[in-house]
Protein backbone atom coordinates (compact mmCIF):
# COMPACT_ATOMS: atom_id res chain seq x y z
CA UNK A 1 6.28 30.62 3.50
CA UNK A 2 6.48 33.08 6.09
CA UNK A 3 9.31 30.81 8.36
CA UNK A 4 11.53 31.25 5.52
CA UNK A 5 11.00 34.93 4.82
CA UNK A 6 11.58 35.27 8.38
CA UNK A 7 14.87 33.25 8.32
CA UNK A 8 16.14 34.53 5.26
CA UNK A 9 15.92 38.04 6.45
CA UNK A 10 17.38 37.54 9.63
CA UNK A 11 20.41 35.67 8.26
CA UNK A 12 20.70 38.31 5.48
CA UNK A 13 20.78 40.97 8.40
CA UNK A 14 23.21 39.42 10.26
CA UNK A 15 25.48 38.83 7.41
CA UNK A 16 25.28 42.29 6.75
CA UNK A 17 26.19 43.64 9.58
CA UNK A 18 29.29 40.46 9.98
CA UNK A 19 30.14 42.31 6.51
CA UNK A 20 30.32 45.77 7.66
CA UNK A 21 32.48 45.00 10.78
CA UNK A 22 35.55 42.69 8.69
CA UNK A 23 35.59 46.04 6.18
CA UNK A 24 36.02 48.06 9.26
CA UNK A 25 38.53 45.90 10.42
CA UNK A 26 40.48 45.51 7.36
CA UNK A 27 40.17 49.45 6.53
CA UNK A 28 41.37 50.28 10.33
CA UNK A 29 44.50 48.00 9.59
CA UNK A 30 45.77 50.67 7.07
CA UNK A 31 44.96 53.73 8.99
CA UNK A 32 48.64 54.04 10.19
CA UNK A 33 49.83 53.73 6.28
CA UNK A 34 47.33 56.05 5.59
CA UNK A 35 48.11 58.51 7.92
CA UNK A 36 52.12 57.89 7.35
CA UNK A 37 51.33 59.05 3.60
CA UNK A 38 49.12 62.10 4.28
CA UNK A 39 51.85 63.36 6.80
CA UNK A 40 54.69 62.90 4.58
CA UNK A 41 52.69 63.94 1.40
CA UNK A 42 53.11 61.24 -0.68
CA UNK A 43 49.04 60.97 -1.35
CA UNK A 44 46.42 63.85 -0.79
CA UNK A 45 43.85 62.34 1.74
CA UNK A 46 40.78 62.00 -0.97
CA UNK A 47 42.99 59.93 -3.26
CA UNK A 48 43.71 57.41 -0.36
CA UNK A 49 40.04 57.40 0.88
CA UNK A 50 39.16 56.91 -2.95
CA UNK A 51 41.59 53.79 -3.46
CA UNK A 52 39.91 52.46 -0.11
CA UNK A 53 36.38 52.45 -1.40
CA UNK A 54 37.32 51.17 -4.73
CA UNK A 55 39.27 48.50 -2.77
CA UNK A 56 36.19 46.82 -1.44
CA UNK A 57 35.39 43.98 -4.35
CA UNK A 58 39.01 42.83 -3.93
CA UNK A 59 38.63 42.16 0.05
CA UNK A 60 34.88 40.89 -0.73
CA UNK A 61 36.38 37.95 -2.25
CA UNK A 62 36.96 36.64 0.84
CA UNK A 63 35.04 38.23 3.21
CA UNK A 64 31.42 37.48 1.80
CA UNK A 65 31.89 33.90 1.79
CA UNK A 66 32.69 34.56 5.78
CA UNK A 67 29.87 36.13 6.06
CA UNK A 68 27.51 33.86 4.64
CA UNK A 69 28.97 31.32 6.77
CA UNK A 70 28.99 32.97 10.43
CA UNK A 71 25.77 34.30 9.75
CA UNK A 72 24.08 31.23 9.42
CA UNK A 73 26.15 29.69 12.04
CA UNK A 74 24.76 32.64 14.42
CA UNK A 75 21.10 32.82 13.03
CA UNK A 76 20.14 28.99 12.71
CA UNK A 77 22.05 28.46 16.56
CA UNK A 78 19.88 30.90 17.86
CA UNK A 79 16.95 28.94 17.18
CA UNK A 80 18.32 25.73 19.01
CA UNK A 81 19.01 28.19 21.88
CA UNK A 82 15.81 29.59 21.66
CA UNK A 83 13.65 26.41 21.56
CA UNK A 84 12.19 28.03 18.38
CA UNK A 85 13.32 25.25 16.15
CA UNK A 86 11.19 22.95 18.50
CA UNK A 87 7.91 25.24 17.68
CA UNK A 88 8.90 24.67 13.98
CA UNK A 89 8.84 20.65 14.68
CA UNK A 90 6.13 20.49 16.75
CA UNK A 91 4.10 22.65 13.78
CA UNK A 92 5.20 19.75 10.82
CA UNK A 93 8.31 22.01 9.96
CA UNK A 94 10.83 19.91 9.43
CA UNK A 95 14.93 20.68 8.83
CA UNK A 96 14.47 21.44 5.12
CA UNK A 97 13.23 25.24 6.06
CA UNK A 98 16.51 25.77 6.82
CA UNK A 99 17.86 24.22 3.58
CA UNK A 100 15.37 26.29 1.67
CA UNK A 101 16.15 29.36 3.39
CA UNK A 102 19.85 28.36 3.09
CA UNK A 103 19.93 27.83 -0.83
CA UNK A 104 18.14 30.80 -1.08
CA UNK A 105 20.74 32.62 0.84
CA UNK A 106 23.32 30.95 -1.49
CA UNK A 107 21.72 31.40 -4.79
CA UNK A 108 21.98 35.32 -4.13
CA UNK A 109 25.86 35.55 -2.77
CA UNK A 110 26.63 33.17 -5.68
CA UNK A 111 25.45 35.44 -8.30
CA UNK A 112 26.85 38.54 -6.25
CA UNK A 113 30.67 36.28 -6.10
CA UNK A 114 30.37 35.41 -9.72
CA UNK A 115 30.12 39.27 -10.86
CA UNK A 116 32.56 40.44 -8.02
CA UNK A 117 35.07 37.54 -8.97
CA UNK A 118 34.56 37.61 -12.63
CA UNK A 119 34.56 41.46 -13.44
CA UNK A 120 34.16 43.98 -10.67
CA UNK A 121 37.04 43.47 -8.77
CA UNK A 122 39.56 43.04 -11.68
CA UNK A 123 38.33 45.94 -12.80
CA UNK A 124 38.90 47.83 -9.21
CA UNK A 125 42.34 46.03 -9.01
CA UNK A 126 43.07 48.02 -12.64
CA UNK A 127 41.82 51.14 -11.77
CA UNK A 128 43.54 51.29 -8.29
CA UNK A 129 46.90 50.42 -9.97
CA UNK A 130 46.07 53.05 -12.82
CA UNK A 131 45.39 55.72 -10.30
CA UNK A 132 48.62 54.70 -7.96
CA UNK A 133 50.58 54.78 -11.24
CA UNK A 134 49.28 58.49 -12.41
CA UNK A 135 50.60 59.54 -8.78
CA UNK A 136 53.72 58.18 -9.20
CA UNK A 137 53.62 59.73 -12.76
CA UNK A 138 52.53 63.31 -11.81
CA UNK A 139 53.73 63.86 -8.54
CA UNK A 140 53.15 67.79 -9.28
CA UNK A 141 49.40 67.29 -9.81
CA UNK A 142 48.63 64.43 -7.00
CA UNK A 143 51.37 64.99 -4.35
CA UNK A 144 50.94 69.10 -3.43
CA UNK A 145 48.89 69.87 -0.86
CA UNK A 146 47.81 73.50 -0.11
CA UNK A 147 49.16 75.46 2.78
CA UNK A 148 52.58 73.48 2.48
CA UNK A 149 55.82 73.52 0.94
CA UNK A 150 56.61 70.63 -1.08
CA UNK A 151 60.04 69.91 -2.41
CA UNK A 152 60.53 67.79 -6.04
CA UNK A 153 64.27 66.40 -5.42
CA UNK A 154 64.69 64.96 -8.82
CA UNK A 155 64.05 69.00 -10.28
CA UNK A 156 65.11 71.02 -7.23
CA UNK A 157 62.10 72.46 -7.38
CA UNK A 158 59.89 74.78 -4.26
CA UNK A 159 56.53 74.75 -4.64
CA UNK A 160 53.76 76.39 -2.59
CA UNK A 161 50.12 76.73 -3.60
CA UNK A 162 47.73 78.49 -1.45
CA UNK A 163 44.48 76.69 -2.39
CA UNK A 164 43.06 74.67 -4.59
CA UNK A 165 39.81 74.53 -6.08
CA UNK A 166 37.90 72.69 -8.90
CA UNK A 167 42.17 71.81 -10.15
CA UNK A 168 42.81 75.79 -10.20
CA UNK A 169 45.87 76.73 -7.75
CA UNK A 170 45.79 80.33 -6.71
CA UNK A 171 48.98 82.59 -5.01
CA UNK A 172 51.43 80.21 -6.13
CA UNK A 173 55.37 80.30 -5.39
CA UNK A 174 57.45 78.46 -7.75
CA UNK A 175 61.50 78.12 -6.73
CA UNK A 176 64.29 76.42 -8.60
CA UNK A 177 67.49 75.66 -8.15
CA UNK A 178 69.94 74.55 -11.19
CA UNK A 179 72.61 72.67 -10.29
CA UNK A 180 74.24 73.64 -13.73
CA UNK A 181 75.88 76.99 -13.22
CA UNK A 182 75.27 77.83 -16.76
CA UNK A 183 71.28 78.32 -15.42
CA UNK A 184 70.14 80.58 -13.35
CA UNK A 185 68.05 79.95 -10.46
CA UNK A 186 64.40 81.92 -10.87
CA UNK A 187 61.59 82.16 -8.44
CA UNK A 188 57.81 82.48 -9.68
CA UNK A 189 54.75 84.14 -7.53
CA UNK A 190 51.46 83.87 -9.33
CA UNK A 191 47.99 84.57 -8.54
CA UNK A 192 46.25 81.64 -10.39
CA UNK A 193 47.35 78.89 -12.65
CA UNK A 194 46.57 75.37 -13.24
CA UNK A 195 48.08 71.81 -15.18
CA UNK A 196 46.81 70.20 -18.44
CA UNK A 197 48.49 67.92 -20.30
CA UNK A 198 49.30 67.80 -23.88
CA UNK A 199 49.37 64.91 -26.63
CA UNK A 200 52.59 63.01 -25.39
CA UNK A 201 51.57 63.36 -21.72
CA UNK A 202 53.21 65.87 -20.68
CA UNK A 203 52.18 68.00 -18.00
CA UNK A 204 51.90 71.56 -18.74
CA UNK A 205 52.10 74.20 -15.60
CA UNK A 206 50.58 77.31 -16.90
CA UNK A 207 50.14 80.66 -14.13
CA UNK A 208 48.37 83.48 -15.41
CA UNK A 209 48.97 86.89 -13.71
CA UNK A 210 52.73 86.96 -12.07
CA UNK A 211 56.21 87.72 -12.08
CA UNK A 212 59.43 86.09 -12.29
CA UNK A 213 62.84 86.70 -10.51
CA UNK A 214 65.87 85.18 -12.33
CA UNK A 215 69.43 85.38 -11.37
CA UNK A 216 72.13 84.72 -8.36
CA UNK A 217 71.70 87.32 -5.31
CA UNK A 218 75.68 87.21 -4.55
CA UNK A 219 76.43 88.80 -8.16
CA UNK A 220 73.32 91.05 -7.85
CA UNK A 221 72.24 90.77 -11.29
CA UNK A 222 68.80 89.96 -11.27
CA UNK A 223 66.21 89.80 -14.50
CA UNK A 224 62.43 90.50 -13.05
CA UNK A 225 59.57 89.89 -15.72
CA UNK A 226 56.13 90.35 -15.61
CA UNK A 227 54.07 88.15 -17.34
CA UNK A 228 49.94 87.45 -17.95
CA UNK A 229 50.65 83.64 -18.93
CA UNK A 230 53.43 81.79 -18.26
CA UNK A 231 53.76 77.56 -19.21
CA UNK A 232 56.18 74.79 -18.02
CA UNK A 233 56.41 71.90 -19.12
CA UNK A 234 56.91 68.94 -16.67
CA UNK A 235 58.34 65.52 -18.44
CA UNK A 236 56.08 62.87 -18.04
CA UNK A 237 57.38 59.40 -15.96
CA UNK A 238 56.93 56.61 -17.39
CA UNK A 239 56.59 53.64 -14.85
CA UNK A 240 56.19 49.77 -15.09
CA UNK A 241 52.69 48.05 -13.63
CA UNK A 242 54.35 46.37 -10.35
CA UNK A 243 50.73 44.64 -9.71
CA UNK A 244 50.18 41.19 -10.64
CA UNK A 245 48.40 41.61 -14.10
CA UNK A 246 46.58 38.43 -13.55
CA UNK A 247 44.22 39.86 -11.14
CA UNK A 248 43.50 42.49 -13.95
CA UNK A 249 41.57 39.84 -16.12
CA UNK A 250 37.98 38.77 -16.14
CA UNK A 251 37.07 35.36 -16.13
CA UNK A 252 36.85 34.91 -19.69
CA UNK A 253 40.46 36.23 -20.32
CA UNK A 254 41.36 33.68 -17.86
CA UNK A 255 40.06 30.64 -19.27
CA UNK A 256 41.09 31.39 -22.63
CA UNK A 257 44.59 31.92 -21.45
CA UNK A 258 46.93 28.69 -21.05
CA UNK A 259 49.86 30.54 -18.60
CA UNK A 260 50.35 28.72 -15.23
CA UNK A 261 49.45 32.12 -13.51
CA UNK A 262 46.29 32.52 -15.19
CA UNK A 263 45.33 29.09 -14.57
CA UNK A 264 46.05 29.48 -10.76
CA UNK A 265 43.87 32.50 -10.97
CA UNK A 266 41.18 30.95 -12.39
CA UNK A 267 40.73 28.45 -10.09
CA UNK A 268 41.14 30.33 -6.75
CA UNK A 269 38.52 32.44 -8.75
CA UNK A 270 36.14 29.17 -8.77
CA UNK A 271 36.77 28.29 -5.48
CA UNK A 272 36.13 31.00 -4.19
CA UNK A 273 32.20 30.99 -5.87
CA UNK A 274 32.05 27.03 -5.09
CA UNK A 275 33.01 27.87 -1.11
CA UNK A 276 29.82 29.69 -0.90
CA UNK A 277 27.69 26.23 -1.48
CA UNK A 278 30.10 23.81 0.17
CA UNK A 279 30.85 26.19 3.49
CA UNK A 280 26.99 26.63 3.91
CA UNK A 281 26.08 23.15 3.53
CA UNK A 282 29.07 22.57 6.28
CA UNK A 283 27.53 25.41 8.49
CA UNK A 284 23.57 23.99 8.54
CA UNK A 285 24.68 20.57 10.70
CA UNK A 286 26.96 22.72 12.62
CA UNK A 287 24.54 25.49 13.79
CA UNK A 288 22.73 22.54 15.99
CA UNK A 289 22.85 23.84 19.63
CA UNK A 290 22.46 22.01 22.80
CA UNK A 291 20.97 24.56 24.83
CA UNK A 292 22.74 23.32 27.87
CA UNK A 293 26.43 23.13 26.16
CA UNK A 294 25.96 26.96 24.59
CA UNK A 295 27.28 27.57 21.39
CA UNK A 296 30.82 26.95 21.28
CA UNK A 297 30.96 23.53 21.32
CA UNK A 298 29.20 23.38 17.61
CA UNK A 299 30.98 26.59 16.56
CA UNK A 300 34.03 26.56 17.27
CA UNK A 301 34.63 23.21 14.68
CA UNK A 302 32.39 24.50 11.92
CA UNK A 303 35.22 27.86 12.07
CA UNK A 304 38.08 25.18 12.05
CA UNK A 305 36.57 23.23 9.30
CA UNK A 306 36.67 27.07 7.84
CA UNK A 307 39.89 27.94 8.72
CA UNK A 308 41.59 24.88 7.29
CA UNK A 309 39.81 24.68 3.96
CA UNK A 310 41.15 28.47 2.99
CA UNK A 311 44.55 28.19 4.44
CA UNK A 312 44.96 24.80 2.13
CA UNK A 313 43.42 26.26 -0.94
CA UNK A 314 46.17 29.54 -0.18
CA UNK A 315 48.78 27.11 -0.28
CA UNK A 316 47.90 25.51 -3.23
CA UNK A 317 46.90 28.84 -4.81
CA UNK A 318 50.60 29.96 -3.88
CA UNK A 319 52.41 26.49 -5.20
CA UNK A 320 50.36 26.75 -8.69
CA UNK A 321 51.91 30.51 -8.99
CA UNK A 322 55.20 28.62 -7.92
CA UNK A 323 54.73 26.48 -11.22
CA UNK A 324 53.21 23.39 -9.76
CA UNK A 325 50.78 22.54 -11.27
CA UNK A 326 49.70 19.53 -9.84
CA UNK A 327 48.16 21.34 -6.81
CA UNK A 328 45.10 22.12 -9.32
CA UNK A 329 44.03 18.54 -8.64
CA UNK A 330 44.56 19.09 -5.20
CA UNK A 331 42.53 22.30 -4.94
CA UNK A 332 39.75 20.54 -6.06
CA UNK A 333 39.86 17.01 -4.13
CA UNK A 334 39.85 20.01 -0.99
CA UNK A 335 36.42 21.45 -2.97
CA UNK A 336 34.97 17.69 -3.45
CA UNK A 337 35.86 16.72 0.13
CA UNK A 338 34.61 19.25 1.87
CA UNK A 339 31.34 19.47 -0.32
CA UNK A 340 31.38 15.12 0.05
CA UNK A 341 31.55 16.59 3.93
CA UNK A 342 28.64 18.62 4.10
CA UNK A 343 26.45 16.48 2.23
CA UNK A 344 27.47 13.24 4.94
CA UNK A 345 26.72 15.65 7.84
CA UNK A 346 23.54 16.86 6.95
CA UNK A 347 22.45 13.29 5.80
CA UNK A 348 23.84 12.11 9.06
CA UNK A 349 21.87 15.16 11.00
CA UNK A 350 18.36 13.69 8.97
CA UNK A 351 18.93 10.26 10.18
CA UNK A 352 19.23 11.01 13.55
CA UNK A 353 16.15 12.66 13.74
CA UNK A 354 13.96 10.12 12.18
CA UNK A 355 15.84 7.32 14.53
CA UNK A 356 14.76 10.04 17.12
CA UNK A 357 10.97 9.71 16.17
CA UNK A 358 10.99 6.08 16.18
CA UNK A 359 12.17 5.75 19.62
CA UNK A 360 9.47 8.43 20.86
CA UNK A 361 6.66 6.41 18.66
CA UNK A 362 8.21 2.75 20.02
């Protein structure tokens, strides 16, 4: 039918652009972070940006379902407000256009939640810790940004690269400082050079082209050597996974796994799909506007309603991790409530407008 097209596109569009506006939001939160690590160069700017956009599935989890939710709370108000959803009755369109429209709506962000929940965003949360892990690892490669000294405390180590391009460093400067006196201090100026790593892991500084200045400037003695390639090799850093590896599994590894963790996972993981069906069945009875009240009155409880399902299914998300694991049982009497909820309100919402018709036809 074209009603539903209609209503299904405008809902989509609105939770679209709902969508856009919470990622702006939550990506304008760590602007000062962001900034705070370009300045001090801990992170070059792309890798930041990068872990940003691969970021998305993991806030998704929460903000679709939002979305869903305050879009039809907007759209399907708008049509009380409008006196459109009077057209639709007075044509022999009754409510269940909007519960077409609205399981249509659902079926979609269901299937998008289960692959977001189930696979892409464990795999985002892995590949964000695997990049913030090979930074930490090779600080040489990740943390040097051209145009400015940068100091490596743990080696006593200068560095200065001019550009780079495509991984290749040109006009480097290379200074280090033993603190054993039985080394001498040396300084390296090359024209180009780059890193690759061998077997073990190592990275491997190699400068083709330049000249090296060893020995202490008080004594005077000085060794200067001109070289066409010249290699050092940086140890590789081996660091623990701080994130919680439980976020790292798909759904499957979760529900073959008996840990308490994994089991809290996995069913914040359903709840999360589940809140799609239960918060847009809550949102249809909610989205009727008086056009004389406005739309606060029917709003502002629906985003309650909202607000108090997620903050209990947190807690109990957060008390299963504790070790508790009754507070399964209670994450799901919140699911079967709220869903026992929806269903009473939009029964309610259907008898009150045939009990309407049979006071107009009496």
């Amino acid at each position: 039918m074209i009603i539903i097209k209609y209503l299904v596109k405008e809902t989509l569009k609105n939770e679209i652009a709902i969508f856009t506006v919470l990622i702006l939001i939550f990506f304008s939160q760590k602007t000062i972070n962001i900034l705070n690590s370009i300045i001090h160069g801990h992170l070059q700017l792309k890798i930041i940006f990068y872990l940003l956009l691969i970021g998305i599935p993991e806030i998704s989890q929460l903000i679709l379902p939002f979305s869903l939710f305050f879009s039809i709370l907007i759209n399907y108000s708008k049509l009380y407000m409008n006196n459109e959803i009077i057209v639709m009755y007075a044509c022999g369109l009754g409510k269940y256009v909007l519960w077409i429209s609205s399981f249509i709506l659902i079926f979609f962000n269901v299937i998008f939640g289960i692959l977001n929940v189930s696979f892409i965003s464990p795999w985002s949360i892995k590949y964000q810790e695997d990049i913030i892990l090979n930074t930490k690892t090779h600080p040489i490669l990740t943390n040097i940004i051209p145009g400015e000294f940068k100091v490596i405390k743990d080696k006593d180590i200068v560095c200065y690269i001019d550009s780079i391009s495509d991984n290749i460093f040109t006009n480097i400067f290379v200074a280090r400082l033993y603190s054993d006196n039985n080394k001498s201090p040396f300084i390296i100026l090359g024209t180009k050079g780059y890193i690759m790593f061998d077997k073990y892991g190592n990275q491997i500084l190699i400068i083709d082209k330049g000249i090296r200045y060893e020995g202490y400037p008080l004594l005077q003695s000085f060794r200067i050597i001109d070289f066409k390639r010249y290699e050092s090799i940086i140890e590789y850093k081996t660091k623990k996974l701080t994130h919680n590896n439980m976020e790292q599994k798909n759904i499957f590894q979760l529900w073959q796994a008996t840990d308490i963790k994994s089991q809290s996972e996995l069913h914040w993981r359903l709840t999360l799909i589940i809140s799609f069906l239960v918060m847009t069945i809550i949102a249809i009875p909610f989205s009727e506007t008086n056009p004389r009240e406005g739309r606060l009155l029917s709003i502002l409880p629906a985003m309650l309603l909202y607000l108090i399902f997620f903050l209990l299914q947190s807690v109990f998300y957060s008390n299963i991790e504790n070790g508790n694991v009754n507070y399964i049982i209670y994450m799901w009497l919140v699911n079967i409530f709220y869903l026992l909820l929806g269903i009473l309100l939009n029964i309610w919402d259907l008898f009150k407008i045939r009990y309407m018709r049979l006071n107009r036809n009496n």
